[in-house]
N, C-alpha and C. Protein backbone atom coordinates (compact mmCIF):
# COMPACT_ATOMS: atom_id res chain seq x y z
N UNK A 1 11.41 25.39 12.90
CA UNK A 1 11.12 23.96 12.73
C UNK A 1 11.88 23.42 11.54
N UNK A 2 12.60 22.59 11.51
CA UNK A 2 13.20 21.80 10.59
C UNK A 2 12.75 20.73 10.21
N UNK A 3 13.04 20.38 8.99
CA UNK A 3 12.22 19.01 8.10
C UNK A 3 12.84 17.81 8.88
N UNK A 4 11.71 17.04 8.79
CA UNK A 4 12.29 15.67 9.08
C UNK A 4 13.21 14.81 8.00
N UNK A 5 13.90 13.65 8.46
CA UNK A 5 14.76 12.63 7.73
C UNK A 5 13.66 12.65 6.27
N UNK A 6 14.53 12.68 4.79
CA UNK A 6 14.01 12.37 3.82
C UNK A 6 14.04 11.14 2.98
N UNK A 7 14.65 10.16 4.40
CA UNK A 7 14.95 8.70 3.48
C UNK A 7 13.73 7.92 2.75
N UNK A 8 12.52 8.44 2.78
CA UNK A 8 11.70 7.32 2.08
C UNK A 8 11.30 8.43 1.22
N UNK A 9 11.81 9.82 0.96
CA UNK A 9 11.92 10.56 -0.57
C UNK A 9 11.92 9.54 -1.48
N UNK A 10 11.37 8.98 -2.68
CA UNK A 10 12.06 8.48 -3.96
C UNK A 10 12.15 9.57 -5.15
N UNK A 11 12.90 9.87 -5.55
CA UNK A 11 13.33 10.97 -6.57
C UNK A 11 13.79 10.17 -7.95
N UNK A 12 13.05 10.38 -8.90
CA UNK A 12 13.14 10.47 -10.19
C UNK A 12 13.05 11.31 -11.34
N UNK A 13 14.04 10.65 -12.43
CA UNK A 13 13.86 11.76 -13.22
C UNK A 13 12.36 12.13 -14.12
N UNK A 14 12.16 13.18 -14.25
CA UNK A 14 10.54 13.93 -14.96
C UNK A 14 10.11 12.71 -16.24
N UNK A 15 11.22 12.29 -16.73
CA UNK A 15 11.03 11.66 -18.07
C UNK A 15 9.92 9.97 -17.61
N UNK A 16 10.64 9.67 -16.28
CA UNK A 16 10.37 8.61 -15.60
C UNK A 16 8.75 8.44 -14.82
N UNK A 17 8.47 9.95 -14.93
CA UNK A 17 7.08 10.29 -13.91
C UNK A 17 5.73 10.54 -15.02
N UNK A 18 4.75 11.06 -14.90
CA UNK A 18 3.95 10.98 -15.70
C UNK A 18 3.86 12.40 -15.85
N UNK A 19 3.20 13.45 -16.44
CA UNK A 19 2.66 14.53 -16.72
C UNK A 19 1.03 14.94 -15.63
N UNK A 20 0.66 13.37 -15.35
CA UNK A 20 -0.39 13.74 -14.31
C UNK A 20 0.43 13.94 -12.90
N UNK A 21 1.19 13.57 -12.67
CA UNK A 21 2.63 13.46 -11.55
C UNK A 21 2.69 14.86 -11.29
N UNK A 22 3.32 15.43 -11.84
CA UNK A 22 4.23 16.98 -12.25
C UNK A 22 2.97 17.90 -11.90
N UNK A 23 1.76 17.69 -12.70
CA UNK A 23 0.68 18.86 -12.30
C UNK A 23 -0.02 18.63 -10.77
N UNK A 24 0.11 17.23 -10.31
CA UNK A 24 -0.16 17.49 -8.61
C UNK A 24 0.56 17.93 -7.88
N UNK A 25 1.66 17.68 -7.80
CA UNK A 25 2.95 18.28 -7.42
C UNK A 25 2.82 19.59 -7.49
N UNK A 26 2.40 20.68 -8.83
CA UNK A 26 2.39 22.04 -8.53
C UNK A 26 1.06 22.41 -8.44
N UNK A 27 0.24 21.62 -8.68
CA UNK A 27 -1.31 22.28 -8.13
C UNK A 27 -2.11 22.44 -8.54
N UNK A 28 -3.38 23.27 -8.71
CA UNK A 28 -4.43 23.97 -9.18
C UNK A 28 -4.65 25.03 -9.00
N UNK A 29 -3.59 25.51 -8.27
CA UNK A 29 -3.28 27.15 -7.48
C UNK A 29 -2.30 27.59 -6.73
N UNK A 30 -2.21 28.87 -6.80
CA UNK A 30 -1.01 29.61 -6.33
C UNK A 30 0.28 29.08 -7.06
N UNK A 31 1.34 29.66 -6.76
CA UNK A 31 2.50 29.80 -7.43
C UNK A 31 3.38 29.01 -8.02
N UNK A 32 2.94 27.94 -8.16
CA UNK A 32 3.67 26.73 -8.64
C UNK A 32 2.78 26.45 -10.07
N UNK A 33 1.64 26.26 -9.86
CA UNK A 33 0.56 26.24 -11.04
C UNK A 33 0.62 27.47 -12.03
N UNK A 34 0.44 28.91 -11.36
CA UNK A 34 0.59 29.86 -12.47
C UNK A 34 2.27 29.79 -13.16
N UNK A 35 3.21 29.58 -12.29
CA UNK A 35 4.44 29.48 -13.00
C UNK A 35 4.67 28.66 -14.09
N UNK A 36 4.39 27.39 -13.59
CA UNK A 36 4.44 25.91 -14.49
C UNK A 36 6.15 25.89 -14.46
N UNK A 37 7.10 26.36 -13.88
CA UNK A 37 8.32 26.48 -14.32
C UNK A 37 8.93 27.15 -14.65
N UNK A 38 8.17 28.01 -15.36
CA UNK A 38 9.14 28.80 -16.78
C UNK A 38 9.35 29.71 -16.37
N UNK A 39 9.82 30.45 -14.70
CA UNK A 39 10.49 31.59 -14.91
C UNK A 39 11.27 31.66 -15.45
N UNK A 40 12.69 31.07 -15.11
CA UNK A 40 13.85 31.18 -15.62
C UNK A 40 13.88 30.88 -17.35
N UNK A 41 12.84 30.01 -17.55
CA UNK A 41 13.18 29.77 -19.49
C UNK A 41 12.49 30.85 -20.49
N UNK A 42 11.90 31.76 -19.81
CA UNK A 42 11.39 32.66 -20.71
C UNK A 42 12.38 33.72 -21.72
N UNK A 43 12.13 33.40 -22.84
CA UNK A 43 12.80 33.94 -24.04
C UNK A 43 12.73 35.75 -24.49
N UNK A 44 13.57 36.11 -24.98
CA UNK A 44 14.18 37.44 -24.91
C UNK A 44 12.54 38.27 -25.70
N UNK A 45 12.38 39.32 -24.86
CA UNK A 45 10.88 39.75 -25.16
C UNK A 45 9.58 39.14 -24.90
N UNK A 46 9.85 37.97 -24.01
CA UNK A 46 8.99 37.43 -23.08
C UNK A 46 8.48 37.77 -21.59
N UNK A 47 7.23 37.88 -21.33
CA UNK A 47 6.89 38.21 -19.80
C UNK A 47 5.76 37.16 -19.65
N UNK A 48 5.50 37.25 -18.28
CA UNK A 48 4.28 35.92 -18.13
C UNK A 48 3.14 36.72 -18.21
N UNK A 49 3.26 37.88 -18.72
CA UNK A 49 1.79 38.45 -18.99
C UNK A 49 1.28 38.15 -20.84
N UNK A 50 2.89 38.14 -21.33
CA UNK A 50 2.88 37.83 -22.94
C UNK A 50 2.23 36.35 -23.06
N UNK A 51 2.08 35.04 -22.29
CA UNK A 51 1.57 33.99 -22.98
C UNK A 51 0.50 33.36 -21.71
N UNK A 52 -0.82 32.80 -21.94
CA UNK A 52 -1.13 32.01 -21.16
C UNK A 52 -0.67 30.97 -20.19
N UNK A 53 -0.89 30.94 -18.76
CA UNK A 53 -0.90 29.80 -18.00
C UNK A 53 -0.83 28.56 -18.62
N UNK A 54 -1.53 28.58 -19.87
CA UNK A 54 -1.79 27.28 -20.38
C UNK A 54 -0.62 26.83 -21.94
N UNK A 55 0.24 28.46 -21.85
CA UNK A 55 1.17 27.47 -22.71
C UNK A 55 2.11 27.49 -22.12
N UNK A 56 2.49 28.11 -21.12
CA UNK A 56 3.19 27.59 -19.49
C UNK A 56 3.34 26.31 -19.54
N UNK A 57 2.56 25.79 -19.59
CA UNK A 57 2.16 24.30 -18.82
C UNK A 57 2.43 23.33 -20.18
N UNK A 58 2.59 23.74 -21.33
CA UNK A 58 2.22 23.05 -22.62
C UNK A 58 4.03 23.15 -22.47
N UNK A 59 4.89 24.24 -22.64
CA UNK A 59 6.26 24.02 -22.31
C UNK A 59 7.24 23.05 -21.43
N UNK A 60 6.26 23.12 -20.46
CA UNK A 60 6.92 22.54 -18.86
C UNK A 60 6.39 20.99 -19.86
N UNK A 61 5.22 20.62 -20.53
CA UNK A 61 5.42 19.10 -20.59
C UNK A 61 5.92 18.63 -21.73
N UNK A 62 6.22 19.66 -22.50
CA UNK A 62 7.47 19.46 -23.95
C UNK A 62 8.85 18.99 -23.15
N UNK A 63 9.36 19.83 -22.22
CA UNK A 63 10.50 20.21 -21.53
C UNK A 63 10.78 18.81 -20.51
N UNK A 64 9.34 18.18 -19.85
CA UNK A 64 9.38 16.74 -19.56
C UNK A 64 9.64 15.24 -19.83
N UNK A 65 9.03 15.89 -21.39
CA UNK A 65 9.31 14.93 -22.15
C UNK A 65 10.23 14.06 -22.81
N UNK A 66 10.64 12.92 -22.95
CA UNK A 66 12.15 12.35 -22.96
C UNK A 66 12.07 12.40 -24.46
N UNK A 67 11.06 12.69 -25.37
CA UNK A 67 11.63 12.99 -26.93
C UNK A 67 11.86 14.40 -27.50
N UNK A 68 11.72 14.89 -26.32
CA UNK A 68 11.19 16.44 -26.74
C UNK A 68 13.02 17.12 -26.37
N UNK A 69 13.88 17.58 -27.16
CA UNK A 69 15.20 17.89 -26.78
C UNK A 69 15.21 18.58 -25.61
N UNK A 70 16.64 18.09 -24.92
CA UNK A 70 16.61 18.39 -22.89
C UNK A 70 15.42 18.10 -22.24
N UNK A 71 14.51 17.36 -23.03
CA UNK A 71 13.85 16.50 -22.03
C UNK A 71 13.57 15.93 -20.75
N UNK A 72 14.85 15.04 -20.97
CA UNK A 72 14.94 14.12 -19.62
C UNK A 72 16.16 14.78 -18.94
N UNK A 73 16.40 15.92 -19.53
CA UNK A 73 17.36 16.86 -18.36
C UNK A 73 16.90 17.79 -17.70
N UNK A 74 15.29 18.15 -17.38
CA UNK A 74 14.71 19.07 -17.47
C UNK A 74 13.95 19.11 -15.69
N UNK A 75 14.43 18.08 -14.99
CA UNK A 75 13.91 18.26 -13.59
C UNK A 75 13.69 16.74 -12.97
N UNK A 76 13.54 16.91 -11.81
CA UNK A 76 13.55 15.73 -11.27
C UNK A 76 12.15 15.48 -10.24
N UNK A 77 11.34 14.16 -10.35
CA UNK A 77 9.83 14.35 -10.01
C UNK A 77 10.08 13.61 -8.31
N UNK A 78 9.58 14.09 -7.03
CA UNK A 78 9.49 13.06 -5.66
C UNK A 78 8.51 12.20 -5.44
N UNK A 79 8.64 10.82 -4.56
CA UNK A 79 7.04 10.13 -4.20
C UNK A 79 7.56 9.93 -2.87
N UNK A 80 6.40 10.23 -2.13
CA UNK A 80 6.14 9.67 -0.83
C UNK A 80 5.52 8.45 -0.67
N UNK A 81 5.97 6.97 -0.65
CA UNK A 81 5.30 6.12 -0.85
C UNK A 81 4.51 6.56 -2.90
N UNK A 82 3.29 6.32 -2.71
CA UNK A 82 2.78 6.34 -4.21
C UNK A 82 2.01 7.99 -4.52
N UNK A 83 2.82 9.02 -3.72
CA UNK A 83 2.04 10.42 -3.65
C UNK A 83 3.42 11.02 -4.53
N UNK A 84 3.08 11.69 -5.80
CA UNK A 84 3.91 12.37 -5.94
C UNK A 84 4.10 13.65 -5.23
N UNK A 85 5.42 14.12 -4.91
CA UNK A 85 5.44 15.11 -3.74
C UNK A 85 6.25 16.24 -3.73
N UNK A 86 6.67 16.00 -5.08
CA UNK A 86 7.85 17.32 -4.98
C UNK A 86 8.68 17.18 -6.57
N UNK A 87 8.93 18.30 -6.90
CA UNK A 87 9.45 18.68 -8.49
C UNK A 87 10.92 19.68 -7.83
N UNK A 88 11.83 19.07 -8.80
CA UNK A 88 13.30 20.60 -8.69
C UNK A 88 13.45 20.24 -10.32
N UNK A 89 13.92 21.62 -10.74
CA UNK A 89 14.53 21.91 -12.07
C UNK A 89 15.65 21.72 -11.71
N UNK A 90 16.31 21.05 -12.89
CA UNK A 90 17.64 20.99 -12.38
C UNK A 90 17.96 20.73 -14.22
N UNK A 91 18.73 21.62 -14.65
CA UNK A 91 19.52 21.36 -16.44
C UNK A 91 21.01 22.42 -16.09
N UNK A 92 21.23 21.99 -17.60
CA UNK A 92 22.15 23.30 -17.86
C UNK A 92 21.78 24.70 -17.61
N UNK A 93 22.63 25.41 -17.13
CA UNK A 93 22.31 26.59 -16.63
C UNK A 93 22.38 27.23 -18.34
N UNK A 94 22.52 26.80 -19.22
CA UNK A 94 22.71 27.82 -20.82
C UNK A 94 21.47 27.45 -20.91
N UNK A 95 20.70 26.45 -20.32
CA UNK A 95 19.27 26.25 -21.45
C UNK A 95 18.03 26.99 -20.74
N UNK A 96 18.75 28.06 -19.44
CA UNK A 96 17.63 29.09 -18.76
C UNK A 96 17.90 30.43 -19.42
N UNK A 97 17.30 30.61 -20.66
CA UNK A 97 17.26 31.96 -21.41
C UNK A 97 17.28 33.11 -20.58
N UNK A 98 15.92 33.12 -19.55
CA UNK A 98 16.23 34.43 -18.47
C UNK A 98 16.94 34.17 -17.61
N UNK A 99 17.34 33.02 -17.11
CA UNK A 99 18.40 33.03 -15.82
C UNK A 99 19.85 33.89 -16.31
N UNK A 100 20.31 33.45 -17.59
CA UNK A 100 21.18 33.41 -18.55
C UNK A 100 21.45 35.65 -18.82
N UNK A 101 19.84 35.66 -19.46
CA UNK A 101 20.33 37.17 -20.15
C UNK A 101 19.77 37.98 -18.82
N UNK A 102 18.78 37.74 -17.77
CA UNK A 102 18.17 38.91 -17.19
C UNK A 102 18.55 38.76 -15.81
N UNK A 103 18.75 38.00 -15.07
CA UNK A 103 18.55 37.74 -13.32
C UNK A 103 20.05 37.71 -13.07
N UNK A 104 20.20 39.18 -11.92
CA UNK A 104 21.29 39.29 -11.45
C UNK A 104 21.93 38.38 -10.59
N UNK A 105 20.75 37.64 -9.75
CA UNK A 105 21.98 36.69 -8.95
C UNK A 105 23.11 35.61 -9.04
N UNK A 106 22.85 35.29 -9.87
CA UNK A 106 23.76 34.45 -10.36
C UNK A 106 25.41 34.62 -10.54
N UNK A 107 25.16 36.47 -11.19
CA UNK A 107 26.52 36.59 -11.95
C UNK A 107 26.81 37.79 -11.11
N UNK A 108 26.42 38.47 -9.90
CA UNK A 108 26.58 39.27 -9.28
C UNK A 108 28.40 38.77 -8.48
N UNK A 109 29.12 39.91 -9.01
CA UNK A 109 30.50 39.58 -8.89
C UNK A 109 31.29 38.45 -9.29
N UNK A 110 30.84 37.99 -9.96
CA UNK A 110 31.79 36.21 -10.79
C UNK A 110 32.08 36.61 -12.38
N UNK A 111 33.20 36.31 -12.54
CA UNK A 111 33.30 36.01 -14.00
C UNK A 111 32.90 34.55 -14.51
N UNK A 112 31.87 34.51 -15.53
CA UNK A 112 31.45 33.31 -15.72
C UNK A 112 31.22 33.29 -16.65
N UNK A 113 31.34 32.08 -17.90
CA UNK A 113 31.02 32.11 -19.41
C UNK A 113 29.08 31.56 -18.99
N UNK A 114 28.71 32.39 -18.90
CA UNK A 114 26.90 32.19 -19.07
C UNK A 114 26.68 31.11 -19.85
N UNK A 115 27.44 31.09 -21.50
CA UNK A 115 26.69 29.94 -22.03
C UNK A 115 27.66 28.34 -21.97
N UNK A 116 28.42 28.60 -21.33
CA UNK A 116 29.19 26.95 -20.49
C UNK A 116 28.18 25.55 -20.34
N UNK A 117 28.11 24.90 -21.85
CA UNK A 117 26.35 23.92 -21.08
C UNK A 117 26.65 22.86 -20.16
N UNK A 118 28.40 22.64 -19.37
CA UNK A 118 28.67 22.13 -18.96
C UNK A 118 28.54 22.26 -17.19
N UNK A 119 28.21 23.74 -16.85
CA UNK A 119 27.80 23.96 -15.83
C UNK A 119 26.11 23.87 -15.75
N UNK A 120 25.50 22.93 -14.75
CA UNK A 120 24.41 22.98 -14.69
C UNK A 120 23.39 24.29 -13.42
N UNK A 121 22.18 23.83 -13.68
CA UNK A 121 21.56 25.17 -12.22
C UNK A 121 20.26 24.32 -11.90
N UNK A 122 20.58 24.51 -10.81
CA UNK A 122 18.85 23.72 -9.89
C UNK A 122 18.25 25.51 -9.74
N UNK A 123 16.90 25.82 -10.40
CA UNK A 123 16.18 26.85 -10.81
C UNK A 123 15.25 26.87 -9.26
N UNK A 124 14.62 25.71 -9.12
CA UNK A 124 13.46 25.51 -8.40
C UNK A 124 13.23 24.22 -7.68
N UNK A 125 12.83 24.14 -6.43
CA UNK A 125 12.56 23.23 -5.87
C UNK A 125 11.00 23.47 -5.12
N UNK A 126 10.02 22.48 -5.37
CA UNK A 126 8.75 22.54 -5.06
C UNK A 126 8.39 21.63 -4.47
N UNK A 127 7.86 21.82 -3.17
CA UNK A 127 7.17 20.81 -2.27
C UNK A 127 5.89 21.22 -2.70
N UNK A 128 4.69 19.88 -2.62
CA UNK A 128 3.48 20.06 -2.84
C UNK A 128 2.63 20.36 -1.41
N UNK A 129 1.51 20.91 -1.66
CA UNK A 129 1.17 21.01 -0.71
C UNK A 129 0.22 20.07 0.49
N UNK A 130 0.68 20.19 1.34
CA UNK A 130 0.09 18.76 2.67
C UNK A 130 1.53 18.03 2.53
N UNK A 131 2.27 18.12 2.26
CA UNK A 131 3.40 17.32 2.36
C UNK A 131 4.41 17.92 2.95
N UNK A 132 4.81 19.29 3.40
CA UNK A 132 5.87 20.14 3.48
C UNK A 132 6.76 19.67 4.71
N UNK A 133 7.97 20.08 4.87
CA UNK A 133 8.10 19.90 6.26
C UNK A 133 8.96 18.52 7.10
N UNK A 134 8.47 17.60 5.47
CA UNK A 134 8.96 16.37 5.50
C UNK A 134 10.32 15.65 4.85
N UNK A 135 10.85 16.80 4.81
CA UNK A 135 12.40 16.02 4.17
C UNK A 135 12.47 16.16 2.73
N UNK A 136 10.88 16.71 1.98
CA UNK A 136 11.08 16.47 0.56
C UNK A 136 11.91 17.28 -0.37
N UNK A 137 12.19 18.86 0.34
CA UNK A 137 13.05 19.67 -0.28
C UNK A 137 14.57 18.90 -0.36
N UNK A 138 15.23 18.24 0.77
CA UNK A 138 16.16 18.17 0.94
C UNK A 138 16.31 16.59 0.12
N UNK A 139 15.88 16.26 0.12
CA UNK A 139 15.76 14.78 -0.89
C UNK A 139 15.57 15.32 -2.46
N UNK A 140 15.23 16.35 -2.60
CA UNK A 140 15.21 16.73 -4.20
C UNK A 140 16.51 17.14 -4.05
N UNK A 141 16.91 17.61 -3.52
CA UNK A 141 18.32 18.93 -3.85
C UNK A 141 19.20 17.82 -3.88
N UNK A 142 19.20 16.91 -2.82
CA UNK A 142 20.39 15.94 -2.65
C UNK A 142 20.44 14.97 -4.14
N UNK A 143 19.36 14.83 -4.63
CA UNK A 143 18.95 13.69 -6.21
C UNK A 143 19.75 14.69 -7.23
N UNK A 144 20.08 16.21 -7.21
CA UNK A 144 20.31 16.69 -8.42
C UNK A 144 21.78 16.30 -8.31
N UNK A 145 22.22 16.43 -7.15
CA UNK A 145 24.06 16.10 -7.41
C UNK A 145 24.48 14.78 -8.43
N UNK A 146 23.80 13.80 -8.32
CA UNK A 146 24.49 12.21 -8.77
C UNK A 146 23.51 12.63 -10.64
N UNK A 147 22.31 13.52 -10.50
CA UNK A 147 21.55 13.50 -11.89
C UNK A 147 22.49 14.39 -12.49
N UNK A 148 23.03 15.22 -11.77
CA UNK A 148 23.65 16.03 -13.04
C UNK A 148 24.91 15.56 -13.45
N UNK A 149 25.59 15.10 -11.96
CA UNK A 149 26.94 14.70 -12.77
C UNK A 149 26.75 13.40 -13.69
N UNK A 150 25.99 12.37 -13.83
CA UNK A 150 25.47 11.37 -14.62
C UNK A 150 25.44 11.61 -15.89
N UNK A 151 24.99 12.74 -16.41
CA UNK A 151 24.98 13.53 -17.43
C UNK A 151 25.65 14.61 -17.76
N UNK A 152 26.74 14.19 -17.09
CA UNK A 152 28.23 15.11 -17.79
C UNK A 152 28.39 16.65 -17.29
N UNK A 153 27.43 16.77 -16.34
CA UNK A 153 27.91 18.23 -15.94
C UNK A 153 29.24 18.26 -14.93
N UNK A 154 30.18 19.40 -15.34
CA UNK A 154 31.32 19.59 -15.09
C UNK A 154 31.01 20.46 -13.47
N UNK A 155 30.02 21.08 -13.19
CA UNK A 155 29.56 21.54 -12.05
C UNK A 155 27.92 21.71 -11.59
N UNK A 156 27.59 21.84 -10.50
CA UNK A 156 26.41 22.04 -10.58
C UNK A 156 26.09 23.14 -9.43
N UNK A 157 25.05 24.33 -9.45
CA UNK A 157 24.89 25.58 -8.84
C UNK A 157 23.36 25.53 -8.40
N UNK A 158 23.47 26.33 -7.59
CA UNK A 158 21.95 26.21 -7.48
C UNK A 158 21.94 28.29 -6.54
N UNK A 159 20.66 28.80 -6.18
CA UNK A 159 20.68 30.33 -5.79
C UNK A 159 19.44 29.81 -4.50
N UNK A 160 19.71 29.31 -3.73
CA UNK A 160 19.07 29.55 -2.20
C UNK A 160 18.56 31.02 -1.80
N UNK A 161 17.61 30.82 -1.09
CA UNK A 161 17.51 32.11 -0.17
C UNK A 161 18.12 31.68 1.17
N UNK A 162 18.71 32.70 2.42
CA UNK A 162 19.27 32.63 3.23
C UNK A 162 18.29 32.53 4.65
N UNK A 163 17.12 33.15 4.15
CA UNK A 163 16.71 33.05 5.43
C UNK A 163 15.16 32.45 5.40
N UNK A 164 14.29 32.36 6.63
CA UNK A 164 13.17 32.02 6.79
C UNK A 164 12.08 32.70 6.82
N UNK A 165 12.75 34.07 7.03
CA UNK A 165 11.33 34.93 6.86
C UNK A 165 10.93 35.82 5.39
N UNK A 166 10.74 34.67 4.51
CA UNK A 166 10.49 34.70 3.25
C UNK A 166 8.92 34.81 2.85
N UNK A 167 8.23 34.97 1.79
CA UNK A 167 6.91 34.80 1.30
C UNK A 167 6.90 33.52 0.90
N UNK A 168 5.98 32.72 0.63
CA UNK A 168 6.05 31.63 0.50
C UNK A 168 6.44 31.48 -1.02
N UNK A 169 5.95 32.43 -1.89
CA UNK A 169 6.70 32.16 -3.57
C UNK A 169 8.57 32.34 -3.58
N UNK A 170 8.75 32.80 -2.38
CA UNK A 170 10.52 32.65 -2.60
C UNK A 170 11.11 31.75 -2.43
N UNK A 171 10.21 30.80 -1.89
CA UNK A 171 11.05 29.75 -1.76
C UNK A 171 11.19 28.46 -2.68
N UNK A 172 10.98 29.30 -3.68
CA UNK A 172 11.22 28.01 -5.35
C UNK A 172 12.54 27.95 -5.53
N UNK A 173 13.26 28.57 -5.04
CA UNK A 173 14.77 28.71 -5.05
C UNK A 173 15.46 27.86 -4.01
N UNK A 174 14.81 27.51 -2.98
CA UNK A 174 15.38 26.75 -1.96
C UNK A 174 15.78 27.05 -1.00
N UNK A 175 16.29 26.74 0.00
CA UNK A 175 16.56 27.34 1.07
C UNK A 175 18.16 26.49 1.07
N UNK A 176 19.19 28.00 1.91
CA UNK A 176 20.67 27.53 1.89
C UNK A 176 20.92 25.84 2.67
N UNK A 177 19.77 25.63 3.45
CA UNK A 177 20.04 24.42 4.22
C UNK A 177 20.17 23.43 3.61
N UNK A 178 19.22 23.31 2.45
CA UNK A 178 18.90 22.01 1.73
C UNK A 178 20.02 21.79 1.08
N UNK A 179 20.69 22.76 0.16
CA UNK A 179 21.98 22.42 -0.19
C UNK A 179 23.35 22.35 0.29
N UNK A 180 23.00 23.04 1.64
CA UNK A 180 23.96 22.75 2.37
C UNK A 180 24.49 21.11 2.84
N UNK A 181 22.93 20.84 3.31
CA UNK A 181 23.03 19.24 3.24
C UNK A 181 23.53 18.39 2.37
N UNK A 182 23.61 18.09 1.08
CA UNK A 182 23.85 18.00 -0.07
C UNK A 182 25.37 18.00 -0.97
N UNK A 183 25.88 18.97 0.17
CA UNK A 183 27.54 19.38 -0.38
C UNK A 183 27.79 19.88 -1.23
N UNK A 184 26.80 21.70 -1.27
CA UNK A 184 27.27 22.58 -1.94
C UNK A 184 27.92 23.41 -1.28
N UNK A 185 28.91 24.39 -1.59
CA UNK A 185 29.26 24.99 -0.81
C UNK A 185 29.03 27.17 -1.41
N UNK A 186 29.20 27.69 -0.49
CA UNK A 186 28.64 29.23 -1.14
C UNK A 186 29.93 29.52 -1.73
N UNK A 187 29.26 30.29 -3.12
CA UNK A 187 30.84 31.01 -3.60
C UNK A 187 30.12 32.46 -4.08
N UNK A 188 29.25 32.61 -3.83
CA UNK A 188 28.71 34.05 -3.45
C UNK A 188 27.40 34.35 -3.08
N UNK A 189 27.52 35.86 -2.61
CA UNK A 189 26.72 36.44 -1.62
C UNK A 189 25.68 37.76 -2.24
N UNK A 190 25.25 37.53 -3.71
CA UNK A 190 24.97 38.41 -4.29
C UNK A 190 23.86 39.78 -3.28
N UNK A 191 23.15 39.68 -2.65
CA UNK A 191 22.49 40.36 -1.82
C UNK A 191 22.25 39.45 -0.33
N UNK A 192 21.67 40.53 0.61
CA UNK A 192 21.56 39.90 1.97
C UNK A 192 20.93 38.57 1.99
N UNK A 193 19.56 38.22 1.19
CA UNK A 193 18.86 37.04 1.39
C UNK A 193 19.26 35.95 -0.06
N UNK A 194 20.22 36.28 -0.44
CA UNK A 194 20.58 35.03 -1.51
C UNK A 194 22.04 35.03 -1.71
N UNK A 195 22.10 33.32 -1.77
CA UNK A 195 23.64 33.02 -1.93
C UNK A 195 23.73 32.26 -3.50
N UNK A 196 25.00 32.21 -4.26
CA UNK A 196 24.96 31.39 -4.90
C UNK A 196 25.98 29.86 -4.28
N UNK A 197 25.43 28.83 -4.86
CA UNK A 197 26.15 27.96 -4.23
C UNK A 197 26.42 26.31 -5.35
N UNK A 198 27.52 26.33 -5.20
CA UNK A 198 28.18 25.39 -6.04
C UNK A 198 28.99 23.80 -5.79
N UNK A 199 28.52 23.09 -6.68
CA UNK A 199 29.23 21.51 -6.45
C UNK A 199 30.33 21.86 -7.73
N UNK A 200 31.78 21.51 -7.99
CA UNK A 200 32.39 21.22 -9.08
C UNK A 200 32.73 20.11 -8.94
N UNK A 201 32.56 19.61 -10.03
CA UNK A 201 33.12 17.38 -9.87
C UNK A 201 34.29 17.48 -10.60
């Protein structure tokens, strides 16, 4: 089954949405709520067993925040009509500490300067739940192309999974379709179920 048309997506940036926005969007449960975001930003000697859920969530709304530095570069919020409906990370790929020092997909066969803050990375894309299905993945992914280059990124990447018969926590990464739509194209194949895939402007 494929999503329907996402033209009445409205996508804005996090700075633009509220903090009550962002926590319906990921929930009161399961994998969006215990994450709050921060896989990829967790700092060297960090695990999500080292800090509470709740300073998870105290990060993700520093990281929202348009005074709080990379702020308003820090993700982009969806509405369906007046429902908020969907969150993607989308920054510099230097300002994801673990994407950066620990997670192979990214750099699996590429030579790449890791800390380049001119290349950006879409981390995560989150549909809320009762909303799925509806175009909202593909309306976030498509909002990061014009947000990042707006803000000076020289490229923008993102790590899809390839296929559908996923768990439902894998798919914070996205699926190859959504960015396919979008006009990324693959420039690698780090394992069977993930591609990396890239816009350069």
């Amino acid at each position: 089954m494929t999503d329907r048309p996402a033209a009445e997506v409205r996508v804005v940036p996090a700075d633009e949405a509220t903090w009550e926005d962002l926590q319906a969007v990921l929930g009161t449960r399961g994998a969006g709520s215990r994450c709050q975001c921060q896989r990829y930003r967790l700092g060297r000697g960090e695990s999500f067993g080292s800090f509470p859920e709740e300073e998870r969530a105290d990060r993700l709304r520093q990281q929202a925040d348009p005074g709080h530095p990379g702020g308003p570069t820090s993700g982009l919020v969806g509405f369906l009509g007046p429902d908020p409906v969907g969150w993607c990370a989308v920054a510099p790929r230097s300002s994801y500490d673990g994407l950066v020092r620990v997670f192979r997909v990214p750099w699996e066969g590429r030579d790449e300067d890791r800390t380049d803050p001119s290349v950006w990375a879409v981390t995560c894309v989150f549909t809320r739940a009762g909303f799925r299905r509806r175009g909202v993945s593909r309306a976030m992914v498509a909002a990061t192309v014009d947000h990042a280059r707006e803000r000076g990124a020289r490229a923008l990447e993102g790590y899809p999974i390839t296929t559908t018969d996923v768990i439902s926590e894998e798919l914070h990464v996205g699926t190859l379709a959504s960015f396919e739509a979008a006009g990324f194209r693959v420039v690698g194949r780090p394992s069977p179920r993930r591609v990396v895939v890239r816009i350069d402007f």
